[in-house]
N, C-alpha and C. Protein backbone atom coordinates (compact mmCIF):
# COMPACT_ATOMS: atom_id res chain seq x y z
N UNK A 1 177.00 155.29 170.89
CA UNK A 1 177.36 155.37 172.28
C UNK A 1 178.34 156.51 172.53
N UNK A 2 179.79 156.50 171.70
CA UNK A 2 180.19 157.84 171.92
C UNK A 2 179.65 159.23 171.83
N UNK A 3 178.78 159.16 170.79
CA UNK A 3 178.08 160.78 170.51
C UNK A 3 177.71 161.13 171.94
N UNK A 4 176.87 159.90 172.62
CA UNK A 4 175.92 160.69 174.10
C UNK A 4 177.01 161.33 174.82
N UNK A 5 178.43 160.32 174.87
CA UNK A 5 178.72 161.13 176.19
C UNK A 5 179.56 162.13 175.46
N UNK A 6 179.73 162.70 174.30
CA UNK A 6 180.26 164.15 173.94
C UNK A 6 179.10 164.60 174.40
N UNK A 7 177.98 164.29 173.84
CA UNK A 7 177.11 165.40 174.30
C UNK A 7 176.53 165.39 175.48
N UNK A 8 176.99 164.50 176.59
CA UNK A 8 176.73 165.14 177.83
C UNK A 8 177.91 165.78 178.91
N UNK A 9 178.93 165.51 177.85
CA UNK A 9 180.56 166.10 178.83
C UNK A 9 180.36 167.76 178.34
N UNK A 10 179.95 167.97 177.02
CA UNK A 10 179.77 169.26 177.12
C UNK A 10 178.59 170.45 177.57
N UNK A 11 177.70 169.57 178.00
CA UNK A 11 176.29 170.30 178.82
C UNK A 11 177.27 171.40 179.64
N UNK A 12 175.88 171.75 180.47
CA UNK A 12 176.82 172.93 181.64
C UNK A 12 177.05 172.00 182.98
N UNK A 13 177.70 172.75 183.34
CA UNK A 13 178.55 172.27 184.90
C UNK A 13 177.04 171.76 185.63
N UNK A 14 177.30 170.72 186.41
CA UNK A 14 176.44 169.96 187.36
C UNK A 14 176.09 171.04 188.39
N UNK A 15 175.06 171.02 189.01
CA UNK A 15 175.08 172.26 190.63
C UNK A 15 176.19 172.27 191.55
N UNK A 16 176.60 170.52 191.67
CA UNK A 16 177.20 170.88 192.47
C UNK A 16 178.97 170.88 192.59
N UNK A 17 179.03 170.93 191.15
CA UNK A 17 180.63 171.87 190.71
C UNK A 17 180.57 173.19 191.32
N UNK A 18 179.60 173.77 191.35
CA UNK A 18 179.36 175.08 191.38
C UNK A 18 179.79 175.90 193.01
N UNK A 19 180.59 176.44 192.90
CA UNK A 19 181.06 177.50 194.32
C UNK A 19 179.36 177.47 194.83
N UNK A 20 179.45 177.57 196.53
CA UNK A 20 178.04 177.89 196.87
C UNK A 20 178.50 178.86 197.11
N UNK A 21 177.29 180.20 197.25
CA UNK A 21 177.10 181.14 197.41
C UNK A 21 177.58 181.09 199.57
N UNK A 22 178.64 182.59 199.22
CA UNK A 22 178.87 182.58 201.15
C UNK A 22 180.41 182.03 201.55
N UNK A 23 180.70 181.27 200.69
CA UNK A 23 181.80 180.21 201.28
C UNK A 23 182.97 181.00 200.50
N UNK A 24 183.76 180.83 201.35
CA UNK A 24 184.93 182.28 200.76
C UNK A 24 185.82 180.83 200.35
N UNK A 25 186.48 181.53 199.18
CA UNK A 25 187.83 180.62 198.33
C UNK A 25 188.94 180.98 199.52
N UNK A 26 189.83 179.61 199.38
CA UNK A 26 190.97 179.67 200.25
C UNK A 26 191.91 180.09 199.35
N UNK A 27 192.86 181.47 200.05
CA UNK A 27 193.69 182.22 200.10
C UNK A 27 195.15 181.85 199.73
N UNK A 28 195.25 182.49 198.55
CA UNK A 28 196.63 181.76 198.39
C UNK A 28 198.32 182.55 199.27
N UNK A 29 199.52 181.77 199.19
CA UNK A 29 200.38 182.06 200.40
C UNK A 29 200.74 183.63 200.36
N UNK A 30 200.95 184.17 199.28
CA UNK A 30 201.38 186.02 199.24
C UNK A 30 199.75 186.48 200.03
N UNK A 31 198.98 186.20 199.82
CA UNK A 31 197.95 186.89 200.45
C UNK A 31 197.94 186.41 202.00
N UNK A 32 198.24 185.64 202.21
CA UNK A 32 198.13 185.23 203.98
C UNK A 32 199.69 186.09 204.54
N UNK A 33 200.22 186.09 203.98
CA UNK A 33 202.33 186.79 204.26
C UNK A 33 201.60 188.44 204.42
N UNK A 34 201.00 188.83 203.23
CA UNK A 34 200.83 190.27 203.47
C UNK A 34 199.80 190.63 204.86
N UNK A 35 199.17 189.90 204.95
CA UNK A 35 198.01 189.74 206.24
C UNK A 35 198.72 189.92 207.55
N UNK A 36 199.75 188.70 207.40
CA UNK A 36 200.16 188.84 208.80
C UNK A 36 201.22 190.13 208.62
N UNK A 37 202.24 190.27 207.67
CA UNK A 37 202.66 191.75 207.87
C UNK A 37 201.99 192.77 208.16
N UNK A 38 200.54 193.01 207.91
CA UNK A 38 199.84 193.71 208.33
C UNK A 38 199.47 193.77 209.56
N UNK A 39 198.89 192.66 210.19
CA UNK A 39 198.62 192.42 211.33
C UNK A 39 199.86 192.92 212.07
N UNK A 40 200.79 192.00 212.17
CA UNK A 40 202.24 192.56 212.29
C UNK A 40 202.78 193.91 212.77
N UNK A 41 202.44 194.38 211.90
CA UNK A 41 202.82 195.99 211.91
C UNK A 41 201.49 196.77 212.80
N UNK A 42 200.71 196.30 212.60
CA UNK A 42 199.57 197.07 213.68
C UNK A 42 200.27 196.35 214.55
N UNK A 43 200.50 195.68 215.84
CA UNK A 43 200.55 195.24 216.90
C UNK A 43 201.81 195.48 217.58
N UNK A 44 202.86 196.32 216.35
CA UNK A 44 204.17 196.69 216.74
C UNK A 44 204.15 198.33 217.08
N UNK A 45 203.28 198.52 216.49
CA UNK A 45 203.03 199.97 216.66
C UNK A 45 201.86 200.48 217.49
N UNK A 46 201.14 199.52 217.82
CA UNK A 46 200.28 199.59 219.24
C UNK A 46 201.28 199.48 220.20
N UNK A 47 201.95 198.36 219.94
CA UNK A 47 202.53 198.41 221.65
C UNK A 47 204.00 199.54 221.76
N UNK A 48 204.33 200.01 220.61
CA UNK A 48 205.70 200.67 220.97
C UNK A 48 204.48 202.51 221.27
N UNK A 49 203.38 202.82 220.94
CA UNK A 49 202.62 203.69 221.06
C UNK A 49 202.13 204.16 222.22
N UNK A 50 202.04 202.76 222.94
CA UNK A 50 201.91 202.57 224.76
C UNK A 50 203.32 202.71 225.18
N UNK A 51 204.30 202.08 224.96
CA UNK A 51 205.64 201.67 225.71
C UNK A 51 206.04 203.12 225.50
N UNK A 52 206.65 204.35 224.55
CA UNK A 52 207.22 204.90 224.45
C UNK A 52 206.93 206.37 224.82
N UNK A 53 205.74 206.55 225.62
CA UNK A 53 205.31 207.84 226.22
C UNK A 53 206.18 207.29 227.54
N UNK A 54 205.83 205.89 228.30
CA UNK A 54 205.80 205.51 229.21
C UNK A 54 207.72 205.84 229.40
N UNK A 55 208.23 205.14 228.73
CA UNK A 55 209.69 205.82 228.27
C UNK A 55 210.52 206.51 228.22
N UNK A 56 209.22 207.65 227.77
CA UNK A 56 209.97 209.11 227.30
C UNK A 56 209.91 209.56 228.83
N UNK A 57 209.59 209.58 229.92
CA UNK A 57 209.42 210.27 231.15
C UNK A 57 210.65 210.21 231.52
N UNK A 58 211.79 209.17 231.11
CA UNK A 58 213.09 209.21 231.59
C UNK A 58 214.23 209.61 230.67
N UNK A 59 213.44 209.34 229.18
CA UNK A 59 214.35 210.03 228.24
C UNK A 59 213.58 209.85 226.96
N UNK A 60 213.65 211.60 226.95
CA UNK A 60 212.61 211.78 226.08
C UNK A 60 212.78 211.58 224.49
N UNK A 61 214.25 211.46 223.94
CA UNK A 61 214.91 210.28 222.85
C UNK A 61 214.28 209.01 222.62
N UNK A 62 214.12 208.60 223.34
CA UNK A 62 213.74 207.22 223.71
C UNK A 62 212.14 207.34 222.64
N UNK A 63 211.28 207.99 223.23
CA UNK A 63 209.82 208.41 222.78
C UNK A 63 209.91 208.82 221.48
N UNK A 64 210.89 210.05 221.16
CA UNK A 64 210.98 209.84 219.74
C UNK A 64 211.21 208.87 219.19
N UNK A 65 212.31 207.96 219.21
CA UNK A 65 212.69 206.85 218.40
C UNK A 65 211.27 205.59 218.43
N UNK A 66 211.24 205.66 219.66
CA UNK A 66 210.14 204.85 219.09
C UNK A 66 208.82 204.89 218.61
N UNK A 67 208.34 206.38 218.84
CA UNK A 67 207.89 206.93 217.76
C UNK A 67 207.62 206.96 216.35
N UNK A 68 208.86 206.99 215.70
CA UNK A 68 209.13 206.97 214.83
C UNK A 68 208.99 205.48 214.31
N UNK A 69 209.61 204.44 214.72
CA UNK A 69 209.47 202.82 214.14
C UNK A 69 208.17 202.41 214.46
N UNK A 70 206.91 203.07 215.69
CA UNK A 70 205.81 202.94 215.51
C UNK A 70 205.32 203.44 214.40
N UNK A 71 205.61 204.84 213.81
CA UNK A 71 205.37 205.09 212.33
C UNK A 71 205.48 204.38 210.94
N UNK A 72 206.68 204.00 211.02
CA UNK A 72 207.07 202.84 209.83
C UNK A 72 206.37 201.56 210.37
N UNK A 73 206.15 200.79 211.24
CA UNK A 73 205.82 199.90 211.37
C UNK A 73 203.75 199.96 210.92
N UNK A 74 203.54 201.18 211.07
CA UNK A 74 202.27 201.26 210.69
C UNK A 74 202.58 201.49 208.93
N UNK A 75 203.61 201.68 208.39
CA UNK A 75 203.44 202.56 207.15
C UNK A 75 203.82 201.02 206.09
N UNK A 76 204.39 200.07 206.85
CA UNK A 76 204.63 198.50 206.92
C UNK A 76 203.22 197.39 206.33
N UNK A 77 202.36 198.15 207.47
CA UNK A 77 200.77 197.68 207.54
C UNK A 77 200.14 198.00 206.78
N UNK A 78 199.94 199.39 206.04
CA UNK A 78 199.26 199.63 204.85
C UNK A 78 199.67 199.62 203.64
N UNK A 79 201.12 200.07 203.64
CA UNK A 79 201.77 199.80 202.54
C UNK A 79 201.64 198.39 201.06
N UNK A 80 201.70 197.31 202.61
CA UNK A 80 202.05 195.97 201.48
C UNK A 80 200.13 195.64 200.55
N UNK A 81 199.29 195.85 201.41
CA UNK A 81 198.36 195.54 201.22
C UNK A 81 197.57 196.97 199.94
N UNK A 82 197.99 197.77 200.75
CA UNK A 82 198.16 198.91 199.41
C UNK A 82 198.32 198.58 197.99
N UNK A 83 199.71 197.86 198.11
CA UNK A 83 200.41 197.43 196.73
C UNK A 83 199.69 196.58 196.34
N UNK A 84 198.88 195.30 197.02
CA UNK A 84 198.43 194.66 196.45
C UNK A 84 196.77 194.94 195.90
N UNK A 85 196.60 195.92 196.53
CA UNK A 85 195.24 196.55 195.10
C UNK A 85 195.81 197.27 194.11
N UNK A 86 197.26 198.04 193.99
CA UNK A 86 197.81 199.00 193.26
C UNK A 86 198.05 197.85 191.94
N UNK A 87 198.45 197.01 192.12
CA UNK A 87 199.53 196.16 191.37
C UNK A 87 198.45 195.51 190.33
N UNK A 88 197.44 195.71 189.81
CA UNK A 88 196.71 195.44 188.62
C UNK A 88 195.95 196.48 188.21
N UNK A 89 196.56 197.55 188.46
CA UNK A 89 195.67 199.00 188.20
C UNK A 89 196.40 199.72 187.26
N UNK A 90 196.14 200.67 186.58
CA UNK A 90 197.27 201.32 185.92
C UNK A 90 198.02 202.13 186.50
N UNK A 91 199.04 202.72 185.29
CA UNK A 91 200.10 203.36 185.70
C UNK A 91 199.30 204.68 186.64
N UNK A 92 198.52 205.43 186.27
CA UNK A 92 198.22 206.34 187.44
C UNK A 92 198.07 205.99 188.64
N UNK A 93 197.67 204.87 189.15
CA UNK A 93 197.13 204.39 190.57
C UNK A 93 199.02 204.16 191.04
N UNK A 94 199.62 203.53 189.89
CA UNK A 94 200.65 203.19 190.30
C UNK A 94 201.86 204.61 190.94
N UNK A 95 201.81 205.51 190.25
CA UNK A 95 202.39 206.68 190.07
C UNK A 95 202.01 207.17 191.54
N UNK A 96 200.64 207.46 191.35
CA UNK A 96 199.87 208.26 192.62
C UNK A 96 200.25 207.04 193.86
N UNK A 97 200.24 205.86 194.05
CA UNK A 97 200.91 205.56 195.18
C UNK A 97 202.59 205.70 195.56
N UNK A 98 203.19 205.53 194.64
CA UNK A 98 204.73 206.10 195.00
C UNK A 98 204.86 207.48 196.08
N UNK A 99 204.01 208.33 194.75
CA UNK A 99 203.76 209.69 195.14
C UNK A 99 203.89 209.96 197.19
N UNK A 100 202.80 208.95 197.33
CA UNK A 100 202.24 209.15 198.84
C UNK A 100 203.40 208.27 199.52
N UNK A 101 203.69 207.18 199.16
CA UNK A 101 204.96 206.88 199.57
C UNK A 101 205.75 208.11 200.10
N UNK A 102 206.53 208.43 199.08
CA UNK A 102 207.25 209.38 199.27
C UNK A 102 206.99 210.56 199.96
N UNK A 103 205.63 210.94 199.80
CA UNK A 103 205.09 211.79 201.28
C UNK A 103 206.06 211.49 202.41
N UNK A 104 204.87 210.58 202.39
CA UNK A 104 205.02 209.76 204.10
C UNK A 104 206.81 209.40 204.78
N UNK A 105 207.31 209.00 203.58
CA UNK A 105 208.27 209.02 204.36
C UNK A 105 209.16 210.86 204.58
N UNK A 106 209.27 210.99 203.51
CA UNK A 106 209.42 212.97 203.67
C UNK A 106 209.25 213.23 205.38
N UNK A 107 208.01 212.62 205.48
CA UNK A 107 206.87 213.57 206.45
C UNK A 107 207.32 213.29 207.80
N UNK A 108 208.16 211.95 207.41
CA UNK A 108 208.73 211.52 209.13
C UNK A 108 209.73 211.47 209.19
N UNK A 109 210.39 211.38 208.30
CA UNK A 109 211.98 211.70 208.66
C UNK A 109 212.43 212.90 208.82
N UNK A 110 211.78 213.82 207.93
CA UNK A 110 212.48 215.34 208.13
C UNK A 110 211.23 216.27 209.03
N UNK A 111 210.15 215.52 208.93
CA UNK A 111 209.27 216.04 209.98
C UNK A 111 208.59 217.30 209.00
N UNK A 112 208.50 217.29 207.76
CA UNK A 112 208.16 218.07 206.92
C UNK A 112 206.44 217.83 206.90
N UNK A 113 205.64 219.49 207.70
CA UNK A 113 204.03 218.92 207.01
C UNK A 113 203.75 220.53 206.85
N UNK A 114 203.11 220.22 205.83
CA UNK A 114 202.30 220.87 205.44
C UNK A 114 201.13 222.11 206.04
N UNK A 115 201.35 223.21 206.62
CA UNK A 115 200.47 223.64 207.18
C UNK A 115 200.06 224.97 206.81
């Protein structure tokens, strides 16, 4: 009597253990946090993108600055989600994203591009 059920606990998985095909796995909490930072950061930088032309007509400071935190707030949005394809890749993927990091910010703070 014991032999059968070793040898039926070790057969293969039943069908319907089996993931169906289509049905997405639920998301664990760092992956839903980076989402909404993403989301996040797009919707801060849409609306300061509208608000700060509208702005600048009375002071044109104003348009820069917010300008600018519409920039980071987008750089917010790709960044985290960035990292999280970077972060099981090797050291080159890792290197080469710093790299652009450091662009980007270069590129808006001192207004440094390339032409």
């Amino acid at each position: 009597m014991k032999r059968k059920k070793k040898q039926q606990d070790e057969g293969p998985p039943a069908p319907d253990d089996a993931p169906e095909k289509g049905k997405r796995e639920k998301r664990g909490k760092p992956a839903r946090f980076i989402d909404f930072v993403a989301f996040f950061g797009l919707a801060v930088s849409a609306i300061l993108l509208v608000i700060g032309p509208i702005l600048g007509k009375w002071n044109p400071r104003t348009a820069n600055v917010l300008g600018l935190i519409a920039q980071y707030s987008l750089l917010l949005a790709i960044a985290l989600p960035a990292y999280a394809f970077v972060r099981n890749k090797g050291w080159g993927f890792k290197i080469f994203y710093l790299v652009c990091l450091l662009i980007y910010f270069t590129g808006t703070i001192l207004g440094i591009a390339i032409r």
